[in-house]
Protein backbone atom coordinates (compact mmCIF):
# COMPACT_ATOMS: atom_id res chain seq x y z
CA UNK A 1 -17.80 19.63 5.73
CA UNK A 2 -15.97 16.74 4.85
CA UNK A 3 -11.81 16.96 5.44
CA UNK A 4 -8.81 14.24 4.82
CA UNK A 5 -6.16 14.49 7.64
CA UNK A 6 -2.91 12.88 6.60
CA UNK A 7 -0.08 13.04 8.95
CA UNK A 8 3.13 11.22 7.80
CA UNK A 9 5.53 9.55 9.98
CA UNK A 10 9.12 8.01 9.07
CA UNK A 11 7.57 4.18 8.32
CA UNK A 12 3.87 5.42 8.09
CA UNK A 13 1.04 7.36 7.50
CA UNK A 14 -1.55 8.33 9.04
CA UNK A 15 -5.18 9.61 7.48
CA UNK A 16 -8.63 9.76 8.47
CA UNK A 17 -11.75 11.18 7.48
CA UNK A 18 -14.06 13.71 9.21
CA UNK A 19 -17.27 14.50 8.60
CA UNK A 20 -17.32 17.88 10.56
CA UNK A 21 -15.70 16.74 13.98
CA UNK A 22 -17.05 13.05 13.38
CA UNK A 23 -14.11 10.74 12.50
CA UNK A 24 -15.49 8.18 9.76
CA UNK A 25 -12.41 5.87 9.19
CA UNK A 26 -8.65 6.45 10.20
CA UNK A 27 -6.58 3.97 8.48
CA UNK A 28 -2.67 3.20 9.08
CA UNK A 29 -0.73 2.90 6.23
CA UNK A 30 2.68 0.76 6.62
CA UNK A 31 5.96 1.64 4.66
CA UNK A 32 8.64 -1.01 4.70
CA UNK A 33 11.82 0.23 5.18
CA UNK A 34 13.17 -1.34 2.02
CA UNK A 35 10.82 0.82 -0.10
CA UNK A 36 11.67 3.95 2.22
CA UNK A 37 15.49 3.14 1.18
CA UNK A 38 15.01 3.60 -2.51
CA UNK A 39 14.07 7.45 -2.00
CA UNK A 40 17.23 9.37 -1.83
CA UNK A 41 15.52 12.28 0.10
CA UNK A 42 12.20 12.29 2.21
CA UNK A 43 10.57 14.72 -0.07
CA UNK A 44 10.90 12.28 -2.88
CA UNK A 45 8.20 9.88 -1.39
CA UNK A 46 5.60 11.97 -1.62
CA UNK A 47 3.92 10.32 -4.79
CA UNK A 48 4.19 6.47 -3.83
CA UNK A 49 2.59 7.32 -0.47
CA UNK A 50 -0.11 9.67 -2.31
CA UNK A 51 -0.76 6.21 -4.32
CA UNK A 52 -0.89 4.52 -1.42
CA UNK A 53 -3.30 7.06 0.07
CA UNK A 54 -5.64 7.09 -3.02
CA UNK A 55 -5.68 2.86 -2.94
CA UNK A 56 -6.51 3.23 0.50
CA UNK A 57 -9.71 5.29 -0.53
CA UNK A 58 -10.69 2.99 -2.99
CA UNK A 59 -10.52 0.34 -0.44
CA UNK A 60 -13.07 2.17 2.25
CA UNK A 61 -15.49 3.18 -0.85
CA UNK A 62 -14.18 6.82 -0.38
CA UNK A 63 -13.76 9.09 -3.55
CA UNK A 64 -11.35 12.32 -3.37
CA UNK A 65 -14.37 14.06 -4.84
CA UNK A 66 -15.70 14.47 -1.49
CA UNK A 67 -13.76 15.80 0.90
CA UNK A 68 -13.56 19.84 1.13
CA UNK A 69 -10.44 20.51 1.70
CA UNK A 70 -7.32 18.30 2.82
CA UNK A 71 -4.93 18.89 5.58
CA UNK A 72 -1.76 17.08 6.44
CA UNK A 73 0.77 17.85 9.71
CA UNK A 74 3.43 20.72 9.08
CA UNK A 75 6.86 20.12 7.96
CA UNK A 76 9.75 21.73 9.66
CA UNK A 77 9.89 25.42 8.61
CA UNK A 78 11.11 28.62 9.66
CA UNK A 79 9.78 29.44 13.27
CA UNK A 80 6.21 31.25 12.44
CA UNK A 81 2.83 31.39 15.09
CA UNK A 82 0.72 28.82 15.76
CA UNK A 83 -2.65 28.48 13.73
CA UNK A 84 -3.55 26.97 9.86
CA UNK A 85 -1.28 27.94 6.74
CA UNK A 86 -2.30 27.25 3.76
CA UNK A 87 -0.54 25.24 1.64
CA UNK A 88 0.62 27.11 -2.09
CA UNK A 89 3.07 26.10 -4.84
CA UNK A 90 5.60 28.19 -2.49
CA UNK A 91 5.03 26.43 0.90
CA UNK A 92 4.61 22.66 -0.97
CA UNK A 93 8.18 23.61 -2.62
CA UNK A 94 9.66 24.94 0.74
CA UNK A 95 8.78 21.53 2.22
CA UNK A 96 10.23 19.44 -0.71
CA UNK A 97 13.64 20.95 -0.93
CA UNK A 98 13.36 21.28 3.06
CA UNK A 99 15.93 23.84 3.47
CA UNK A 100 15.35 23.41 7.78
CA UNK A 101 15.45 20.07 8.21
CA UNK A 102 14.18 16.68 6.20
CA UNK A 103 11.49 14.81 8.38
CA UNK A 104 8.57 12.85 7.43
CA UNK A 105 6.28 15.30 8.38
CA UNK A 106 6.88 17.83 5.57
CA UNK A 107 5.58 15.10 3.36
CA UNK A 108 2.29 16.06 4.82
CA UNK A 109 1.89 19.64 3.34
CA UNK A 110 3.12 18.30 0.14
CA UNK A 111 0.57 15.19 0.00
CA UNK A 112 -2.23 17.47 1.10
CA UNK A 113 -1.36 20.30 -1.76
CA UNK A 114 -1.11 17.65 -4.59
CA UNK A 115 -4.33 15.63 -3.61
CA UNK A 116 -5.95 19.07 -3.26
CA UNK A 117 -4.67 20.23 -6.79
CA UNK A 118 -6.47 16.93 -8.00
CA UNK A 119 -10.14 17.92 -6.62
CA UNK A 120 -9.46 22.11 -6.58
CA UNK A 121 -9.74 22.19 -3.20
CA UNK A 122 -7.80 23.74 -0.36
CA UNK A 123 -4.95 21.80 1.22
CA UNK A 124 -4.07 23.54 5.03
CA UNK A 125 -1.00 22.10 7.73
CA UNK A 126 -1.82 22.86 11.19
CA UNK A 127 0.53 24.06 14.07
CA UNK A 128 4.05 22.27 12.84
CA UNK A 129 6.99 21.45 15.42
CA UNK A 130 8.04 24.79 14.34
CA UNK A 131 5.53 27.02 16.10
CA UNK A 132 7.47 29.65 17.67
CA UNK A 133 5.23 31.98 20.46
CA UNK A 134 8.05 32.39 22.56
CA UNK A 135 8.38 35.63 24.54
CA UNK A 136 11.81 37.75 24.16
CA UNK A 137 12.73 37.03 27.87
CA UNK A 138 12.48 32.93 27.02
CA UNK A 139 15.05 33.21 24.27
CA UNK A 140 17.52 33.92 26.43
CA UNK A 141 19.93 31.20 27.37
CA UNK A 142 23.06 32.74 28.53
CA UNK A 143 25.44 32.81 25.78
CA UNK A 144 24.29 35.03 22.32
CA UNK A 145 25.83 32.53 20.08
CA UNK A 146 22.60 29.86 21.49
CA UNK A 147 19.96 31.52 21.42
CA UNK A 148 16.84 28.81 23.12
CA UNK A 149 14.75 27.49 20.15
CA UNK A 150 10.90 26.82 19.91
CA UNK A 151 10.66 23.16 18.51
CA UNK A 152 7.94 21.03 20.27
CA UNK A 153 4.68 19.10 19.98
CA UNK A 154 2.70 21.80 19.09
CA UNK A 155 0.00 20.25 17.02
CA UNK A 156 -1.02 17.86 19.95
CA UNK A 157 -0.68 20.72 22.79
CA UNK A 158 -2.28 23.41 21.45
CA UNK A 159 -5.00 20.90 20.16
CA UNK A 160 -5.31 19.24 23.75
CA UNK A 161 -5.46 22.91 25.57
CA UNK A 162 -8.19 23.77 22.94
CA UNK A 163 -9.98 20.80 24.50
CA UNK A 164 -9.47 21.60 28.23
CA UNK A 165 -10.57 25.49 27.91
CA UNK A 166 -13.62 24.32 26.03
CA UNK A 167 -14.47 22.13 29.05
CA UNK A 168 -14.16 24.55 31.94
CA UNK A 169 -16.40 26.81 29.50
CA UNK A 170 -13.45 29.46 28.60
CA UNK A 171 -11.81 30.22 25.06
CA UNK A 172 -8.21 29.19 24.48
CA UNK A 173 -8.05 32.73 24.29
CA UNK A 174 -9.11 33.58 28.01
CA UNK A 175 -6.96 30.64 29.86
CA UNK A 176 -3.21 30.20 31.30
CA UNK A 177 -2.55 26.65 30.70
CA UNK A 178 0.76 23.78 31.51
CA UNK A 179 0.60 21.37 28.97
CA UNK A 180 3.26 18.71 29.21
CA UNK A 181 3.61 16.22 26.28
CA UNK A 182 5.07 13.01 27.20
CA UNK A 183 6.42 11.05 24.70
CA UNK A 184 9.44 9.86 23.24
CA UNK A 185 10.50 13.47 23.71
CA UNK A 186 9.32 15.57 26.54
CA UNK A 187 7.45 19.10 25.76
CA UNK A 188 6.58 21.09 29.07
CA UNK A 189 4.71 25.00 27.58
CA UNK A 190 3.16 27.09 29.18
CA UNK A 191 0.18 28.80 27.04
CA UNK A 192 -0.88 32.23 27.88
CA UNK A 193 -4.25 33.59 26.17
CA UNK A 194 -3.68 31.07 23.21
CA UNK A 195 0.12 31.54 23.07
CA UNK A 196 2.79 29.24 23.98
CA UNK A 197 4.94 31.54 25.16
CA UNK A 198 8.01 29.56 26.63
CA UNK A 199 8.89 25.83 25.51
CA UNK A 200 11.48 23.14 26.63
CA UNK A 201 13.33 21.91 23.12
CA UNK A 202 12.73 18.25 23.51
CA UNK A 203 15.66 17.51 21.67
CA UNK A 204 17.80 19.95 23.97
CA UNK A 205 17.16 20.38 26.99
CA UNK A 206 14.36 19.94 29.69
CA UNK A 207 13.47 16.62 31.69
CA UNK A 208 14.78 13.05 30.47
CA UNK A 209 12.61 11.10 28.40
CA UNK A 210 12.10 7.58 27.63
CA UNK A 211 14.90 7.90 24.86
CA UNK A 212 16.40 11.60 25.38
CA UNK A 213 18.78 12.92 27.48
CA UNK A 214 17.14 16.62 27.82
CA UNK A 215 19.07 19.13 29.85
CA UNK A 216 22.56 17.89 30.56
CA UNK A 217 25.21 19.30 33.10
CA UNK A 218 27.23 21.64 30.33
CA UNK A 219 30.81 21.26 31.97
CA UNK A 220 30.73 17.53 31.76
CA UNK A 221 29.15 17.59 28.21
CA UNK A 222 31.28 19.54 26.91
CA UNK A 223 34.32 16.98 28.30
CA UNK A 224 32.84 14.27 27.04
CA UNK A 225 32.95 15.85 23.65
CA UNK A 226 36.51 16.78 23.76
CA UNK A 227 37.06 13.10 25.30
CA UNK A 228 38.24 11.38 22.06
CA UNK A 229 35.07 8.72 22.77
CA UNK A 230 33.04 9.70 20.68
CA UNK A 231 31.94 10.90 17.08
CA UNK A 232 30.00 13.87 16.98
CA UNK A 233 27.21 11.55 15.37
CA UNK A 234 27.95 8.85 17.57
CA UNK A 235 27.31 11.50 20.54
CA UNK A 236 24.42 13.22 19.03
CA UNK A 237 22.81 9.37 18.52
CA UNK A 238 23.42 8.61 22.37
CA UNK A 239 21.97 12.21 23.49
CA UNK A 240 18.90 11.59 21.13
CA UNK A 241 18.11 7.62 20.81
CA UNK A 242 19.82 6.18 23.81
CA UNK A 243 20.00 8.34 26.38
CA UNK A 244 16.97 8.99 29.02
CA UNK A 245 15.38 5.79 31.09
CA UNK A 246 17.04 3.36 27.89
CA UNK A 247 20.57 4.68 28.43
CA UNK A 248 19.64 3.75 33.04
CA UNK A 249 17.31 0.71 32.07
CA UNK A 250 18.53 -0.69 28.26
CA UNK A 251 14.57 -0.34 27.53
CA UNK A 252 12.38 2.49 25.64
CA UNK A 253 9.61 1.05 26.97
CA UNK A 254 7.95 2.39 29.82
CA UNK A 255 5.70 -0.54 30.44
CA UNK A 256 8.60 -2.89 30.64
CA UNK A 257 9.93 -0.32 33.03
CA UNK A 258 6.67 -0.66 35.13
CA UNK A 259 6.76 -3.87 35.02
CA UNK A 260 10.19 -4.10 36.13
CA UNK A 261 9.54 -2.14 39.11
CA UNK A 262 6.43 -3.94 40.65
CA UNK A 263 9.02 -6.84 40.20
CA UNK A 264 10.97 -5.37 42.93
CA UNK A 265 13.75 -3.57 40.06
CA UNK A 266 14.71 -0.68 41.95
CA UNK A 267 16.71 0.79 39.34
CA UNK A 268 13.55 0.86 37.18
CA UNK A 269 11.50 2.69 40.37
CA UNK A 270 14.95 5.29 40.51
CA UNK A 271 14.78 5.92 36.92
CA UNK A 272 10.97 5.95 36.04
CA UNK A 273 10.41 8.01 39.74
CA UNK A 274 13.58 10.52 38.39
CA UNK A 275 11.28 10.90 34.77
CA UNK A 276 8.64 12.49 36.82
CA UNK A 277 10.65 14.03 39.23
CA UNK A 278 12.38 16.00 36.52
CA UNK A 279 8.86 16.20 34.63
CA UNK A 280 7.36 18.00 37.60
CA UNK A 281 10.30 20.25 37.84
CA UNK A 282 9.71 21.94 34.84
CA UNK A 283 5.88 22.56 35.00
CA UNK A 284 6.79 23.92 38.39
CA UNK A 285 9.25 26.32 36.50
CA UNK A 286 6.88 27.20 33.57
CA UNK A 287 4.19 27.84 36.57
CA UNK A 288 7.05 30.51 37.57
CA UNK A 289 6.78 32.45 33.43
CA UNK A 290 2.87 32.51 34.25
CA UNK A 291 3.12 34.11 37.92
CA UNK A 292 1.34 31.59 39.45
CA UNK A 293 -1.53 32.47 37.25
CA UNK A 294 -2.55 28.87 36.27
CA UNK A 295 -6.30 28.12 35.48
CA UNK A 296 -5.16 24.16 34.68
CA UNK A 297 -2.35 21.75 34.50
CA UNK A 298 -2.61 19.12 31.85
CA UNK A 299 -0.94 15.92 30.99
CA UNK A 300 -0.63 14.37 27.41
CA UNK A 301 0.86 12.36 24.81
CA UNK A 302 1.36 8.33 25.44
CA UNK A 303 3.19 8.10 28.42
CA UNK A 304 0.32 9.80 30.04
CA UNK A 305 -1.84 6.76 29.68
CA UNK A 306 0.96 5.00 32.72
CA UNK A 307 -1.39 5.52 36.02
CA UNK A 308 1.76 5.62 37.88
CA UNK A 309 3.82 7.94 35.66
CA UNK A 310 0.84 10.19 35.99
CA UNK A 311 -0.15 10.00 39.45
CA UNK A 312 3.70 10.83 40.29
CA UNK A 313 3.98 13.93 38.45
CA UNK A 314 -0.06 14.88 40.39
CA UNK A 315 1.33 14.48 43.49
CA UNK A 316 4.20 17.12 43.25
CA UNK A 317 2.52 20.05 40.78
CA UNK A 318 -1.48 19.78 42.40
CA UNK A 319 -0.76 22.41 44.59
CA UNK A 320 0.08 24.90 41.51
CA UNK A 321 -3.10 23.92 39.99
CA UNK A 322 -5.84 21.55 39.18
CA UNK A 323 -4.32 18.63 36.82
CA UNK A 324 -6.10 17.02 33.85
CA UNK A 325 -4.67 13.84 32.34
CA UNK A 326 -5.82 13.62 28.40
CA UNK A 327 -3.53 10.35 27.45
CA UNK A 328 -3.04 9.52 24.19
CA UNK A 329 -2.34 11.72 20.79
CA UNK A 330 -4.94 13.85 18.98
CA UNK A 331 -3.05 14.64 16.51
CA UNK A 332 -5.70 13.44 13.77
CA UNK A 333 -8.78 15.36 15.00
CA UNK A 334 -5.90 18.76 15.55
CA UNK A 335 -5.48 18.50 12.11
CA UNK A 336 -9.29 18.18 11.23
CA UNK A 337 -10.14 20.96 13.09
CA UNK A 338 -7.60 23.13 12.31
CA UNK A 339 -8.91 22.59 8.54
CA UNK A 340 -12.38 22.73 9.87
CA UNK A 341 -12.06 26.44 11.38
CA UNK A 342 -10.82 28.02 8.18
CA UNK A 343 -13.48 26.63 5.99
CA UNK A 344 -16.62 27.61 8.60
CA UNK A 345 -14.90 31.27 8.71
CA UNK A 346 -13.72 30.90 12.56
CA UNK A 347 -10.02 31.91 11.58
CA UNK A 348 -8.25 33.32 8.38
CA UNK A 349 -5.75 31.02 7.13
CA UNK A 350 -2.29 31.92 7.19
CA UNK A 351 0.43 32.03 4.40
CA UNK A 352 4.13 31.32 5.00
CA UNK A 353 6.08 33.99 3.08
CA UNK A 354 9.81 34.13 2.39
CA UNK A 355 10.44 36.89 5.11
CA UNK A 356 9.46 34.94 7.89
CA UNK A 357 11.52 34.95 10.85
């Protein structure tokens, strides 16, 4: 089986090509922002980056004709399960007027469904931020009129837990799993029997990231709304592009912080030491929605490739469970695979329907 992952990002894309679980190429594809500008709405790019994808094919001697199916990363939709939808007129529409939210990644349903149209194959998205699990009890957030919502890095979670039950010889089905994503947002889950059944919102709440402000003492918050200072898009910028380690260190990069430290910045070792502090916190809490019931702990996404970030957050969680550090993103070979179990008959894939909740 031969699959083309695309997975579209605000100034690039993304695809490979897999030959089963063998990755042939993967290929970056740049987009100056002065082209991006000219497209009133995200969902209006889709066919100068298809044209960019098909150029890129010509370049690596790769023909449409041969790929089996095509599979990009999932748009923001209504909150639906975790698993492989299939992308229809209906979805491909949902995620061009994007009635949820515009982002770069609903671009990759639509790019999948119109390459597949070319070729009459199937086009599939896999596990989108949107993936809501979330047990009744985890909704709950103390006032009815904010309800907790299920927004994370589900595609590169679920794929990495996938990974780590196949190792220790179990199913994702059979495990009880921490999986904290560190990246420029901060996802802490914990998955029970292949569900991720609780979830920080990285853009809400949860531990500080490298550029997000995550859970914030409410009292003070809401003052500093009221305060006259702000805009509420000046406000929402600060909590969601300059708030975390930049809005302590005037950086978004954690190496500089690193390097900062060893220098002898002890701001930087407060700060970076606080990250993982407040990281550890929370798989200590999600430890609490499993029972203690926790057959690993694992660490992911690209902050997890910092030996000391890491080795931090080890040292305070080990005791809940054995830890497993899987740096990086693999959100290419998610996609693949997600592609790859529908067409060898492993799952059914799913539709999104108009009723979903």
């Amino acid at each position: 089986m031969k699959v083309l992952a695309i997975n579209p990002g605000s100034t690039s894309t993304k695809i490979a090509s897999y030959e089963n679980e063998i990755s042939i190429w993967n290929q970056g594809i740049d987009h100056p922002s002065s082209e991006i500008r000219a497209f009133a709405r995200v969902g209006d790019q889709y066919q100068y980056r298809i044209e960019l994808v098909l150029k890129t094919l010509e370049e690596k001697g790769t023909s449409l004709e041969e790929f089996d199916a095509i599979v990009g990363r999932g748009g923001m939709l209504k909150p639906l399960i975790g698993g492989t939808y299939l992308v229809n007129d209906y979805l491909a529409n949902i995620l061009k007027d994007a009635p949820e939210a515009e982002h770069a990644s609903n671009l990759g349903g639509i790019m999948a469904y119109y390459l597949g149209q070319q070729i009459h194959v199937p086009a599939y998205i896999v596990d989108p931020v949107s993936v809501d699990e979330m047990d009744p009890l985890a909704r709950l957030s103390g006032l009815p009129e904010l309800p907790r919502l299920s927004q994370s890095h589900a595609l590169n979670m679920k794929a990495v837990a996938r990974k780590v039950a196949h190792q220790i010889g179990k199913s994702y089905q059979d495990v009880n799993l921490i999986v904290a994503h560190l990246g420029g947002g901060i996802s802490v889950s914990p998955h029970r029997k292949g569900k991720m059944i609780d979830v920080n919102n990285a853009n809400n709440e949860g531990p500080y990231s490298v550029e997000r402000c995550g859970t914030l003492p409410v009292s003070q918050l809401v003052k500093l709304c009221y305060s006259g200072k702000y805009s509420e898009k000046e406000l929402l910028n600060k909590i969601l592009k300059e708030g975390g380690m930049f809005s302590y260190l005037g950086t978004k990069d954690a190496r500089e912080a690193e390097e900062r430290m060893l220098n002898g910045d002890l701001t930087a070792k407060l700060v970076l030491e606080g990250l993982c502090y407040q990281v550890a916190k929370e798989i200590g809490a999600m430890a609490t929605v499993l029972a203690g019931e926790v057959d690993r702990i694992i660490i992911t996404g690209g902050l997890a490739n910092s030996e000391f970030l890491t080795r931090e957050i080890i040292r305070r969680v080990s005791f809940i469970a054995q830890v497993i550090v899987s740096p990086g993103e693999e959100e290419m070979i998610a996609l693949a695979l997600g592609a790859l179990r529908v067409l060898r008959g492993e799952e059914e894939a799913l539709i999104y329907e108009a009723n979903m909740n």
